[in-house]
N, C-alpha and C. Protein backbone atom coordinates (compact mmCIF):
# COMPACT_ATOMS: atom_id res chain seq x y z
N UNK A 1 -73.84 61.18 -28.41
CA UNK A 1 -73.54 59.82 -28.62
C UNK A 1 -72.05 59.66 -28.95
N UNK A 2 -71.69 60.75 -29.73
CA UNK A 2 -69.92 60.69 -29.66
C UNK A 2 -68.98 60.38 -28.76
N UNK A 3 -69.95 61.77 -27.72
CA UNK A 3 -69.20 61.16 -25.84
C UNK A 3 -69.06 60.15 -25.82
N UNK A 4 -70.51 59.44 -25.82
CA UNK A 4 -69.95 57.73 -25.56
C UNK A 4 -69.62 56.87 -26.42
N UNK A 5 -69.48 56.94 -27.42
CA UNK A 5 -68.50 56.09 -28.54
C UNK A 5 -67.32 56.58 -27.53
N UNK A 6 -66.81 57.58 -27.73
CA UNK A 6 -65.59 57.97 -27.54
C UNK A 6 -65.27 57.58 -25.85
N UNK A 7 -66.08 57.53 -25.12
CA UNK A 7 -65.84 56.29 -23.70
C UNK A 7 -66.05 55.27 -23.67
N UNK A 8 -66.82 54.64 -24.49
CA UNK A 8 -66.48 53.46 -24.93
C UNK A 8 -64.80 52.99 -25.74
N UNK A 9 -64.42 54.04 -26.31
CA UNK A 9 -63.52 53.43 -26.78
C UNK A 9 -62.29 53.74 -25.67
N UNK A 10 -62.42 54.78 -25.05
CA UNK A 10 -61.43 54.96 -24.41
C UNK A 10 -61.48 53.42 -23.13
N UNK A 11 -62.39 53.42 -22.66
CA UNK A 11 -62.83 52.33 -21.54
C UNK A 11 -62.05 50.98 -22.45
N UNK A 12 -62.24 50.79 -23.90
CA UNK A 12 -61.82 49.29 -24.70
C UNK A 12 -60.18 49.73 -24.51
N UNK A 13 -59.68 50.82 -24.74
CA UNK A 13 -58.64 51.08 -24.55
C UNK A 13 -57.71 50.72 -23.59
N UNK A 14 -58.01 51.45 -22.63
CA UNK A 14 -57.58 51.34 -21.26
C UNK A 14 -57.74 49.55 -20.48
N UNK A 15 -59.12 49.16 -20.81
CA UNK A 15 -58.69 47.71 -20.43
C UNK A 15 -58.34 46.90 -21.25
N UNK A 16 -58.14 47.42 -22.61
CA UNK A 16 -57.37 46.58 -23.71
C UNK A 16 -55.03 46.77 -23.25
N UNK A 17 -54.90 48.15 -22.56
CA UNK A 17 -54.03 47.77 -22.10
C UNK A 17 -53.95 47.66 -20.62
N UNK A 18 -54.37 47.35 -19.85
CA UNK A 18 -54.23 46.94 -18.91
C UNK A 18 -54.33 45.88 -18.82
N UNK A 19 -54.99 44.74 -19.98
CA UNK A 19 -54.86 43.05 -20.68
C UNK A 19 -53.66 42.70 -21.28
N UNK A 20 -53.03 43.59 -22.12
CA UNK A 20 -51.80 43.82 -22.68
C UNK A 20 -51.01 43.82 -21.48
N UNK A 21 -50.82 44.63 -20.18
CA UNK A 21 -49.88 44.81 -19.51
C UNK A 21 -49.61 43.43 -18.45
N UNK A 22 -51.36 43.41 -18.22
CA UNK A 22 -50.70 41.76 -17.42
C UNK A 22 -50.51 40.15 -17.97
N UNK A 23 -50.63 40.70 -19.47
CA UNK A 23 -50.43 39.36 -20.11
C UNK A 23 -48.55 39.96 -20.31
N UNK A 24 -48.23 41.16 -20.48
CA UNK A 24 -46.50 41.12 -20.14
C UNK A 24 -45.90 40.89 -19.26
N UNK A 25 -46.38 41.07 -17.95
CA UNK A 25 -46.26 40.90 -16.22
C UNK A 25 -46.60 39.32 -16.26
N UNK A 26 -47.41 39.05 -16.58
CA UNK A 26 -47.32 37.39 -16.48
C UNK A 26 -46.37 36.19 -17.21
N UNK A 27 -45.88 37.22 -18.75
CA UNK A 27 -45.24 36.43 -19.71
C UNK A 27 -43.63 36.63 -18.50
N UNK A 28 -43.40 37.82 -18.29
CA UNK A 28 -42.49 37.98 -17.60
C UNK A 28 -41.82 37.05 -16.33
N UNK A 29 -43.18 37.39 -15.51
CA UNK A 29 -42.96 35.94 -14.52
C UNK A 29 -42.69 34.71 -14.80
N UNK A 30 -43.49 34.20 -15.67
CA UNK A 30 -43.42 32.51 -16.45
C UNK A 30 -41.52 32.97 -16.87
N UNK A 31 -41.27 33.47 -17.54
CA UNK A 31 -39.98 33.47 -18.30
C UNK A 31 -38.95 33.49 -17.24
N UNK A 32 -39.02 33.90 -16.08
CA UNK A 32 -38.19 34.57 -14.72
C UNK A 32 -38.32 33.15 -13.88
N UNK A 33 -39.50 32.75 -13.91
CA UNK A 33 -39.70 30.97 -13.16
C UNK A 33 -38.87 30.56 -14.08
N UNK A 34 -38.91 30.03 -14.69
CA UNK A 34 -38.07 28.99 -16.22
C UNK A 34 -36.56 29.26 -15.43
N UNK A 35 -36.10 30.44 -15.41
CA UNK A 35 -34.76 30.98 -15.09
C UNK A 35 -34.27 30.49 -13.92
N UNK A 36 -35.25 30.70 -13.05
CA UNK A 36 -35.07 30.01 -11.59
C UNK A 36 -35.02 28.83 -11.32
N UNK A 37 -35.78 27.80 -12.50
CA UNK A 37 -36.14 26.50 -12.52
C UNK A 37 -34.70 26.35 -13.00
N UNK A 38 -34.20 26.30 -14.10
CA UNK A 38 -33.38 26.35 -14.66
C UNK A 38 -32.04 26.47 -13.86
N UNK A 39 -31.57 27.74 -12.68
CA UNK A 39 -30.98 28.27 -12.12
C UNK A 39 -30.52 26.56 -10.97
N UNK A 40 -31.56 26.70 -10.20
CA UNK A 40 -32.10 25.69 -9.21
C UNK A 40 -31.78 24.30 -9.92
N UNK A 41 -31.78 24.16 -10.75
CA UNK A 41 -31.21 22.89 -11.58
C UNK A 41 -29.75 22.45 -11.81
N UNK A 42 -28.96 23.73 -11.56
CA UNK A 42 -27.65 23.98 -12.33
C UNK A 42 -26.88 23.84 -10.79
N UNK A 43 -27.51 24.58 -10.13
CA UNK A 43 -27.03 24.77 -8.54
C UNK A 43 -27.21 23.31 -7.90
N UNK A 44 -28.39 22.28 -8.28
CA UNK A 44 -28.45 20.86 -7.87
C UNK A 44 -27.13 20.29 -8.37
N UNK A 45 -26.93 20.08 -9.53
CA UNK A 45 -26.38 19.59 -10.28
C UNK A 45 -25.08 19.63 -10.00
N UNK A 46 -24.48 21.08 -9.34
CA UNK A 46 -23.57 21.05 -8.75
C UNK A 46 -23.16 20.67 -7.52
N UNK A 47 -23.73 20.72 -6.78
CA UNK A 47 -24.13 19.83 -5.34
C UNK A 47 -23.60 18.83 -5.29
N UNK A 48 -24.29 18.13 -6.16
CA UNK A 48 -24.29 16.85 -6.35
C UNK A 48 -22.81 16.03 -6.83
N UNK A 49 -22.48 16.85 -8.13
CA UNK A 49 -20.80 16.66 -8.11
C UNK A 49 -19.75 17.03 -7.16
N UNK A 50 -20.08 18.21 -6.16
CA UNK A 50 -19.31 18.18 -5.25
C UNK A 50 -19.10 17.41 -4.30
N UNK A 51 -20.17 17.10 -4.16
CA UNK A 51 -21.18 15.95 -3.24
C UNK A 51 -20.09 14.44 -3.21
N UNK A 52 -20.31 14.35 -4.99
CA UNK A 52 -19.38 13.15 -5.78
C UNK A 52 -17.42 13.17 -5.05
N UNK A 53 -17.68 14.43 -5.33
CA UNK A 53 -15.61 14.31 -5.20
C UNK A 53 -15.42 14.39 -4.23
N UNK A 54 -16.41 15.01 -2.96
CA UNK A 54 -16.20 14.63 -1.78
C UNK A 54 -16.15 13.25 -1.19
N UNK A 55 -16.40 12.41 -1.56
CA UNK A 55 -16.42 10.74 -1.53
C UNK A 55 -16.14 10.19 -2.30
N UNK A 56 -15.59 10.74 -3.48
CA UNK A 56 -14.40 9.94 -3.73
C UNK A 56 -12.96 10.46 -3.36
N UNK A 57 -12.74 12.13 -2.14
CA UNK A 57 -11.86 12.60 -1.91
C UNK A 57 -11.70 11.83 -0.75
N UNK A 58 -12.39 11.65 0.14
CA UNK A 58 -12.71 10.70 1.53
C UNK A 58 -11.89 9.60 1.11
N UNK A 59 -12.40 8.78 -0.06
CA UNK A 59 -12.19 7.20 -0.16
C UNK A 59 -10.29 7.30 -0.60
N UNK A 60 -10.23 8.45 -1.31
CA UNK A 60 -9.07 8.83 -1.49
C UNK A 60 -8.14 8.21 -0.11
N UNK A 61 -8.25 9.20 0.44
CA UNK A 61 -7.62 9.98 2.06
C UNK A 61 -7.76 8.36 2.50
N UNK A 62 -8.39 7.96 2.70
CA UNK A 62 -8.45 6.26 3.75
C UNK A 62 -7.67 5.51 2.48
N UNK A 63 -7.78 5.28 1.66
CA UNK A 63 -6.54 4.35 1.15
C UNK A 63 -5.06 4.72 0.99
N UNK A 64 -4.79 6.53 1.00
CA UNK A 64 -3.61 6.37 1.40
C UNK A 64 -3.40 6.70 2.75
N UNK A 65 -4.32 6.71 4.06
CA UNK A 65 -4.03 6.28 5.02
C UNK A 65 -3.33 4.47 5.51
N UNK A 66 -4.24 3.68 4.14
CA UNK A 66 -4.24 2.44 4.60
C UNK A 66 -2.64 2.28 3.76
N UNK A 67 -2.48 2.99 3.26
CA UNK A 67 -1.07 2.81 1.90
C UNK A 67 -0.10 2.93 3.03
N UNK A 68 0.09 4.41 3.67
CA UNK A 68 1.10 4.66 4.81
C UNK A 68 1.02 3.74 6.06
N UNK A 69 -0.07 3.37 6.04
CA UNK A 69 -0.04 2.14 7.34
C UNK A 69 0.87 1.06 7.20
N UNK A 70 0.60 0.18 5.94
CA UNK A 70 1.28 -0.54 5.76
C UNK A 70 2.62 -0.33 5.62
N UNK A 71 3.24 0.95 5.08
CA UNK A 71 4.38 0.87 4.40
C UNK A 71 5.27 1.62 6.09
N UNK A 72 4.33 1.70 7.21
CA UNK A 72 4.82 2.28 8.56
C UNK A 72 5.08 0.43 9.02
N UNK A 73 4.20 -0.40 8.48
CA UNK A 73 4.61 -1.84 9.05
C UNK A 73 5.52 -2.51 8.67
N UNK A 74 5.89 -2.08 7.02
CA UNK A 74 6.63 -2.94 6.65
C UNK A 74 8.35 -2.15 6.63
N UNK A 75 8.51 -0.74 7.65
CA UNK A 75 9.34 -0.50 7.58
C UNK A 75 9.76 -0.95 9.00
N UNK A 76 8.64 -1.25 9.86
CA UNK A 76 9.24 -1.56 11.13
C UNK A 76 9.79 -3.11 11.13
N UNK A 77 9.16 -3.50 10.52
CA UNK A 77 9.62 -5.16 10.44
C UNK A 77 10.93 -5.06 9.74
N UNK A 78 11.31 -4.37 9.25
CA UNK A 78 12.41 -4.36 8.09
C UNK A 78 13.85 -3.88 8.74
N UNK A 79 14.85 -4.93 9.26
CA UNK A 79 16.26 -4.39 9.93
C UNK A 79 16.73 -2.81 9.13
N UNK A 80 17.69 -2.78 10.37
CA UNK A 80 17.63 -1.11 10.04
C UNK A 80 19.37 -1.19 9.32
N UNK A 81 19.84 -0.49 8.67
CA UNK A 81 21.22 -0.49 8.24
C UNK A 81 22.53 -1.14 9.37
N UNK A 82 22.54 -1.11 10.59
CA UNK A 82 23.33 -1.39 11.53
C UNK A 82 23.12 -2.94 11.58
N UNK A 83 22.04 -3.46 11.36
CA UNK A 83 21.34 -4.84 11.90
C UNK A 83 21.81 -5.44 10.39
N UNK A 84 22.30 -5.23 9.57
CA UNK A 84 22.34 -6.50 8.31
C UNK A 84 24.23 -5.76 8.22
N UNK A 85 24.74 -5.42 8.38
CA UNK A 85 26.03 -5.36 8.43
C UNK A 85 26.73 -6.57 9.07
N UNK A 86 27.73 -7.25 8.40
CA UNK A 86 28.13 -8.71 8.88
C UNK A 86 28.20 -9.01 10.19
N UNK A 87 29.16 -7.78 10.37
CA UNK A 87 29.17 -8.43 12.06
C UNK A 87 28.04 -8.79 12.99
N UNK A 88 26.94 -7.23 13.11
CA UNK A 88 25.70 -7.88 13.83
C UNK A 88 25.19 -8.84 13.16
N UNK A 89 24.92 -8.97 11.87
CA UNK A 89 23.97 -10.23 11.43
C UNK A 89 24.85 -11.41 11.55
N UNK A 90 26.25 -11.93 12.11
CA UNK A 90 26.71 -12.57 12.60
C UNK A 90 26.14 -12.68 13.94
N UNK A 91 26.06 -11.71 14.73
CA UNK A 91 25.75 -11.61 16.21
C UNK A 91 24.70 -12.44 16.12
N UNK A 92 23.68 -11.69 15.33
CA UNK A 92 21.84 -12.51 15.43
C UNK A 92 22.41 -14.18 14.53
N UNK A 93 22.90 -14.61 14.02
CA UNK A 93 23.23 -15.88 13.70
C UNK A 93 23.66 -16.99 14.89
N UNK A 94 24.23 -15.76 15.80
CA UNK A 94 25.29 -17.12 16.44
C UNK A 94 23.89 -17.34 17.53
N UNK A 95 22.77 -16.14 17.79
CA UNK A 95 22.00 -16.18 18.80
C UNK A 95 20.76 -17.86 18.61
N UNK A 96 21.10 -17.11 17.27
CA UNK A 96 20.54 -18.15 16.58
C UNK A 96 20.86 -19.91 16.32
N UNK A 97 22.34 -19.82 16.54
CA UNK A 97 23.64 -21.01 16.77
C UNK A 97 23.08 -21.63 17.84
N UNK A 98 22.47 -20.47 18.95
CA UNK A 98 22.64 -21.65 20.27
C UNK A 98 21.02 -22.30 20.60
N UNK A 99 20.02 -21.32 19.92
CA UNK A 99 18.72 -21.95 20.10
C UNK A 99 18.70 -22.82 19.27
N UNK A 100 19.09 -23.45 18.32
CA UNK A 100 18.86 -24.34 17.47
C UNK A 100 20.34 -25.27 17.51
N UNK A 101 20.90 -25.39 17.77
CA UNK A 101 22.06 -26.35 17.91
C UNK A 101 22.91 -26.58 16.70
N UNK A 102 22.62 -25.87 15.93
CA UNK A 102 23.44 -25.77 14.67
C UNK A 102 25.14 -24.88 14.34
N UNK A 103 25.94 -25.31 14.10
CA UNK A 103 27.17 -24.61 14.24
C UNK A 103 27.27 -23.56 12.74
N UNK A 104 27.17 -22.82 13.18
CA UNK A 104 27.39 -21.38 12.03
C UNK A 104 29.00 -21.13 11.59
N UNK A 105 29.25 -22.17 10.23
CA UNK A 105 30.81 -21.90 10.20
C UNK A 105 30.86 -20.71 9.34
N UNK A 106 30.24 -19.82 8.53
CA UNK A 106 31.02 -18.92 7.71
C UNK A 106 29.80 -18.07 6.90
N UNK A 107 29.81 -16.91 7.22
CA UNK A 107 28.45 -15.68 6.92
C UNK A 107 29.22 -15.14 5.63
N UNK A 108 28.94 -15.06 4.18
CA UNK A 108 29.30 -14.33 2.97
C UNK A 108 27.86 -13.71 2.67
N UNK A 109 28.39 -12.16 2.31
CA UNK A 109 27.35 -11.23 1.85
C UNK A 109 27.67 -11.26 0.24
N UNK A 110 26.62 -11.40 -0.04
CA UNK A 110 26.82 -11.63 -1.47
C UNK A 110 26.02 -9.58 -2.33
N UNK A 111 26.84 -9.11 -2.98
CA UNK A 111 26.76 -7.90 -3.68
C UNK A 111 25.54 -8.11 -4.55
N UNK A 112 24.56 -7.17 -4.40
CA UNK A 112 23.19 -7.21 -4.98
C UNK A 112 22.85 -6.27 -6.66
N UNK A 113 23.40 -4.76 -6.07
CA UNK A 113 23.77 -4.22 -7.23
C UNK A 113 25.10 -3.42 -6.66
N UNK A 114 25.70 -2.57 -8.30
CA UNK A 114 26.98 -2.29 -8.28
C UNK A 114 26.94 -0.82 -7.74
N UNK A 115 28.42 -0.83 -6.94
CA UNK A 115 28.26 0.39 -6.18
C UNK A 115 27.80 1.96 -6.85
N UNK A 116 26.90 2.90 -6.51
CA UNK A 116 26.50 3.70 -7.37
C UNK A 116 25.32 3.80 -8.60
N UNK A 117 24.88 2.30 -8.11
CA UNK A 117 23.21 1.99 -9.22
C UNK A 117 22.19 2.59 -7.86
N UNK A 118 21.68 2.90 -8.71
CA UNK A 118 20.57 3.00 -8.03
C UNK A 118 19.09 2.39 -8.36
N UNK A 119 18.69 1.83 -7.18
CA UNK A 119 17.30 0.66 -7.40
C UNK A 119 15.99 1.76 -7.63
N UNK A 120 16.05 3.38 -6.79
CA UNK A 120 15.01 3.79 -7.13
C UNK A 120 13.51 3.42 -6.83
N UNK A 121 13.84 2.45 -5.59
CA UNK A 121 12.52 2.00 -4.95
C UNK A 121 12.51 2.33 -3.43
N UNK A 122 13.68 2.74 -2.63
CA UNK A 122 13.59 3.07 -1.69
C UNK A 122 14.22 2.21 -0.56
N UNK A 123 14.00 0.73 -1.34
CA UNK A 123 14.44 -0.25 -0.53
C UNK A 123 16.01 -0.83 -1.07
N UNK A 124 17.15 -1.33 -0.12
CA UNK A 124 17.99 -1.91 -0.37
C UNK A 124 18.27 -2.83 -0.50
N UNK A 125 18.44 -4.55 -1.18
CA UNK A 125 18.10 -5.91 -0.76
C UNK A 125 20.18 -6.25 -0.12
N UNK A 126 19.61 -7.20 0.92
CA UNK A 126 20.69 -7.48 1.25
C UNK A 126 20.57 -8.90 1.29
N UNK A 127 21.60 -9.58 0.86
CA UNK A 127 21.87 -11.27 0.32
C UNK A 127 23.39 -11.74 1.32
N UNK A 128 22.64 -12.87 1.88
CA UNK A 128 24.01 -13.69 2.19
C UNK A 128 24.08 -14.95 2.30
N UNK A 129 25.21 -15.53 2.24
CA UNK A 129 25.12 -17.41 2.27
C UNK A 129 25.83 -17.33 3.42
N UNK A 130 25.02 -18.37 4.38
CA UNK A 130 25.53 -18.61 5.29
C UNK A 130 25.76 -20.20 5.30
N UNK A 131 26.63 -21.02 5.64
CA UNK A 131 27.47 -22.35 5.78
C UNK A 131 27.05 -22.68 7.55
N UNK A 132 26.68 -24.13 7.60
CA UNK A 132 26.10 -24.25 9.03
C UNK A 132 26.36 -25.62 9.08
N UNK A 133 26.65 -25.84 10.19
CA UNK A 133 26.69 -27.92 10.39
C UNK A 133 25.62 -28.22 11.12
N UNK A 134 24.61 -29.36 11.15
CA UNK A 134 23.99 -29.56 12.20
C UNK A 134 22.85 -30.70 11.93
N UNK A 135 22.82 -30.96 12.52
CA UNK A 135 21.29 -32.20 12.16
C UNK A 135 20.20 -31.97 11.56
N UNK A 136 19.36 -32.21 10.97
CA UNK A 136 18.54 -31.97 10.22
C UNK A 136 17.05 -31.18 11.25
N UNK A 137 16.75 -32.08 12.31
CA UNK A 137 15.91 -31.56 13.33
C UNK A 137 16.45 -29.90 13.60
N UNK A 138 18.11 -29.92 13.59
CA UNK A 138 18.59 -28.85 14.44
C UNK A 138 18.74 -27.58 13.57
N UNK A 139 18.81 -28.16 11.98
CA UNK A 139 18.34 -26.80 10.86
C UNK A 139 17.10 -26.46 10.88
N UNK A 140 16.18 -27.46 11.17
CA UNK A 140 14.32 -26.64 11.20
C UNK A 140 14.57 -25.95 12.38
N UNK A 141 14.55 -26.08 13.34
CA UNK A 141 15.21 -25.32 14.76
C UNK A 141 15.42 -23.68 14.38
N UNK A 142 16.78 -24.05 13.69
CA UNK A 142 17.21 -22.34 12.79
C UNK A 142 16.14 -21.94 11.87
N UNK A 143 16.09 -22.38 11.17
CA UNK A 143 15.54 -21.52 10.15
C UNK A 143 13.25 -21.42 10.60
N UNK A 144 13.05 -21.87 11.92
CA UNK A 144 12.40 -21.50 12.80
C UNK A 144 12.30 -20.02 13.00
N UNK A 145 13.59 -20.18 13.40
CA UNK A 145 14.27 -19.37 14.36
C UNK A 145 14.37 -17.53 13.64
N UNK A 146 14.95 -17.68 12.48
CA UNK A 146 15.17 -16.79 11.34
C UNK A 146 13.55 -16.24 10.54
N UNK A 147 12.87 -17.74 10.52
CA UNK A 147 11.64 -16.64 9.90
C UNK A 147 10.67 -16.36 10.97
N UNK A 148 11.08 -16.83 11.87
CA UNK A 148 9.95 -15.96 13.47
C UNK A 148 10.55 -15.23 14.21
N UNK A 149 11.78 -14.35 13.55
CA UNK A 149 12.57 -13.00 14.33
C UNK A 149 11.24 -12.13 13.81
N UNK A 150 12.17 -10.95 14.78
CA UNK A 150 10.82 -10.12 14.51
C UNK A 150 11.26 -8.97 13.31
N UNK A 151 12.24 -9.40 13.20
CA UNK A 151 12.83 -8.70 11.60
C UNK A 151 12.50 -9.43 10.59
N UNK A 152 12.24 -8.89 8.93
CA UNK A 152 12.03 -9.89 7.89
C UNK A 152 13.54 -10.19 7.58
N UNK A 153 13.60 -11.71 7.26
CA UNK A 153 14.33 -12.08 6.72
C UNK A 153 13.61 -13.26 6.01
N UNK A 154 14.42 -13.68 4.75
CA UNK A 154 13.48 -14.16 3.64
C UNK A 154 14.31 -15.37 3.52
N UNK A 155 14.40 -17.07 3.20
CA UNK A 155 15.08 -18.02 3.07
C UNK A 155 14.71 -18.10 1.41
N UNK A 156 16.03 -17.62 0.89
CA UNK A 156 16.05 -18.12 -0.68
C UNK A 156 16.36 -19.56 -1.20
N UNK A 157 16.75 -19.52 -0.56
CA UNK A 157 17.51 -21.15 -0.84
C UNK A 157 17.98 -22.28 0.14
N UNK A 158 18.05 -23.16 0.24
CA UNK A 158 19.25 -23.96 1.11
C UNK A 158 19.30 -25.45 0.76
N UNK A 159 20.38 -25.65 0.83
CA UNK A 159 21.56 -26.80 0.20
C UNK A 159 21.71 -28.06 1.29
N UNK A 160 21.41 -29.31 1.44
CA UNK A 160 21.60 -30.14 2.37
C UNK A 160 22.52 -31.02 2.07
N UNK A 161 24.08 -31.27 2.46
CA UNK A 161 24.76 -32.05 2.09
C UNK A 161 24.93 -33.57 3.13
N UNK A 162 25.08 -34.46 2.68
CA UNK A 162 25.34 -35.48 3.62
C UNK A 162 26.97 -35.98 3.86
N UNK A 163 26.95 -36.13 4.82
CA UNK A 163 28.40 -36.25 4.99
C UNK A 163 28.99 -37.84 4.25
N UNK A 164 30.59 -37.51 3.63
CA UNK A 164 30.83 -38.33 3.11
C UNK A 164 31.66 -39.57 3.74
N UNK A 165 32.10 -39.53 4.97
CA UNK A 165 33.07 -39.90 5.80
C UNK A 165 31.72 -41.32 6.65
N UNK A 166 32.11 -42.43 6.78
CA UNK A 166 30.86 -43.49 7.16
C UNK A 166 31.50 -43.54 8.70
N UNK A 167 31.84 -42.50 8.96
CA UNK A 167 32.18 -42.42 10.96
C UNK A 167 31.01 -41.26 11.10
N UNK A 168 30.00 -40.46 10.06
CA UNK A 168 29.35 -39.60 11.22
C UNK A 168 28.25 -39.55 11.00
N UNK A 169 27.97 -41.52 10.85
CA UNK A 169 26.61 -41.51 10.47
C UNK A 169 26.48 -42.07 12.04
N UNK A 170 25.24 -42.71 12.33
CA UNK A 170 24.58 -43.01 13.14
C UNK A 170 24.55 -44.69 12.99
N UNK A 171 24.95 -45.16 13.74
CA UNK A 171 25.17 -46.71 13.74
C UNK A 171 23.86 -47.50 13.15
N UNK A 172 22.91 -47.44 14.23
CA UNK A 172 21.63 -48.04 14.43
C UNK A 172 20.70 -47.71 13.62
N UNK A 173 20.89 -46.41 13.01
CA UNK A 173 20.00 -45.78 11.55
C UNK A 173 20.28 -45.50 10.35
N UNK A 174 21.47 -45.35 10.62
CA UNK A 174 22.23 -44.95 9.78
C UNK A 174 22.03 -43.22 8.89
N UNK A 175 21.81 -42.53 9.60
CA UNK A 175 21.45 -41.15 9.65
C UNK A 175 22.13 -40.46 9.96
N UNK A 176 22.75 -39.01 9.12
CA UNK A 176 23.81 -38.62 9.48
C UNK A 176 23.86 -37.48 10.40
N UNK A 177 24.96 -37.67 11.56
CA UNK A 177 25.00 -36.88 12.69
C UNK A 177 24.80 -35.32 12.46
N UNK A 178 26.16 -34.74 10.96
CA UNK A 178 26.14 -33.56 11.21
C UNK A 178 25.91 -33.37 9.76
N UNK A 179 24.54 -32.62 8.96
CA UNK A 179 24.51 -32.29 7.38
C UNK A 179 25.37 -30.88 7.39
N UNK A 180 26.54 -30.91 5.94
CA UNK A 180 26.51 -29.36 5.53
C UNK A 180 25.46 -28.61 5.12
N UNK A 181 25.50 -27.75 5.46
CA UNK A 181 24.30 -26.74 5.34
C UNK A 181 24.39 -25.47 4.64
N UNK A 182 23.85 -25.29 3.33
CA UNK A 182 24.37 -23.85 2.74
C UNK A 182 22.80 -23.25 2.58
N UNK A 183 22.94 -21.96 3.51
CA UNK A 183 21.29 -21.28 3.38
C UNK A 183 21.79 -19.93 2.77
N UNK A 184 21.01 -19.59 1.82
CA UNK A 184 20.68 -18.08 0.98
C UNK A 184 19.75 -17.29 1.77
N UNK A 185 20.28 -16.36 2.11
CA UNK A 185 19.20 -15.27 3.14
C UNK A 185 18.97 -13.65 2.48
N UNK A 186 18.38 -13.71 2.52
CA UNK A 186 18.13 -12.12 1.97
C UNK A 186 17.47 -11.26 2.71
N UNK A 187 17.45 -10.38 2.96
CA UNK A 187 16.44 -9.13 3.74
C UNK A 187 16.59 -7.95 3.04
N UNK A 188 15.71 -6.90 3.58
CA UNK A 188 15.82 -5.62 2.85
C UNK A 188 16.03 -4.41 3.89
N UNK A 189 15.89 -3.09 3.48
CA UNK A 189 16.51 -1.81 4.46
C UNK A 189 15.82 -0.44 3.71
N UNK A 190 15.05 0.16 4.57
CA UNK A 190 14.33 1.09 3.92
C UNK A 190 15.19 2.63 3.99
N UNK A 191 15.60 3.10 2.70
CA UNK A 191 16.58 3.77 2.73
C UNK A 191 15.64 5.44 3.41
């Protein structure tokens, strides 16, 4: 009867650890899932932020596509250093003299900043008063004329004088033939 006490116990033994071993093999697995769950969570998670900066790297990229677009438009519209130097911007004035019927007596560039400042924006502003005689119909004409070039130029100002002399009015209306005309022009130059 010892024998079998003693296989009995060996038998409680043996499947007492072989209960022991797959309750460690199982604790093991469960703990190794968790890890993976866990793992698989961390790896989403990152995805997902990459996911993120990729669209907001995209949205990036198209607004300073749309940034350089514009600043490719507003350099083409913008006279180039040769084109606002008195003489040509005399030239484009007088072109301007004959579509609009206005007489262009006298182009002054007026100094914006002092030689050796620097604006630090890229752009240069260029200012001038120009002096003009002409009828009032025949200044909308010009200054038509000036803000539908295909260069920017900007009208700051302008001055309408009536003549003081009662020979250059108009008999029947009494409206005067020729107004002085003082216009402020400005444009810019992309350095």
């Amino acid at each position: 009867m010892a024998e079998k006490n003693t296989s009995t116990i060996i038998l409680f033994v043996i499947t007492g650890a072989i209960i022991v071993l797959f309750g460690v093999l199982g604790l093991l697995k469960f703990k190794s899932g968790q890890k993976i769950k866990a793992d698989i969570k961390t790896t989403q998670d990152e995805i997902n932020r990459l996911k993120m900066q990729a669209t907001e790297k995209a949205s990036l990229e198209q607004r300073i596509e749309e940034a350089m677009h514009a600043v490719d438009q507003l350099t083409k519209i913008l006279p180039n250093k040769e084109e606002v130097r008195e003489a040509e911007f005399m030239r484009l004035l007088k072109s301007f003299e004959e579509s609009s019927g206005v007489t262009v007596l006298s182009l002054s560039p007026q100094q914006q900043q002092l030689p050796g400042e620097e604006t630090g924006s890229g752009y240069s502003q260029h200012k001038y008063v120009v002096k003009l005689k002409g009828s009032f119909p025949q200044f909308v004409k010009f200054l038509h004329s000036l803000e539908t070039h295909i260069r920017f130029f900007k009208v700051d100002s302008f001055d309408l004088q009536a003549p003081t002399e009662e020979s250059e009015y108009e008999e029947e209306t009494y409206t005067p033939k020729r107004l002085s005309i003082k216009v402020t022009i400005s444009t810019y130059t992309y350095e």
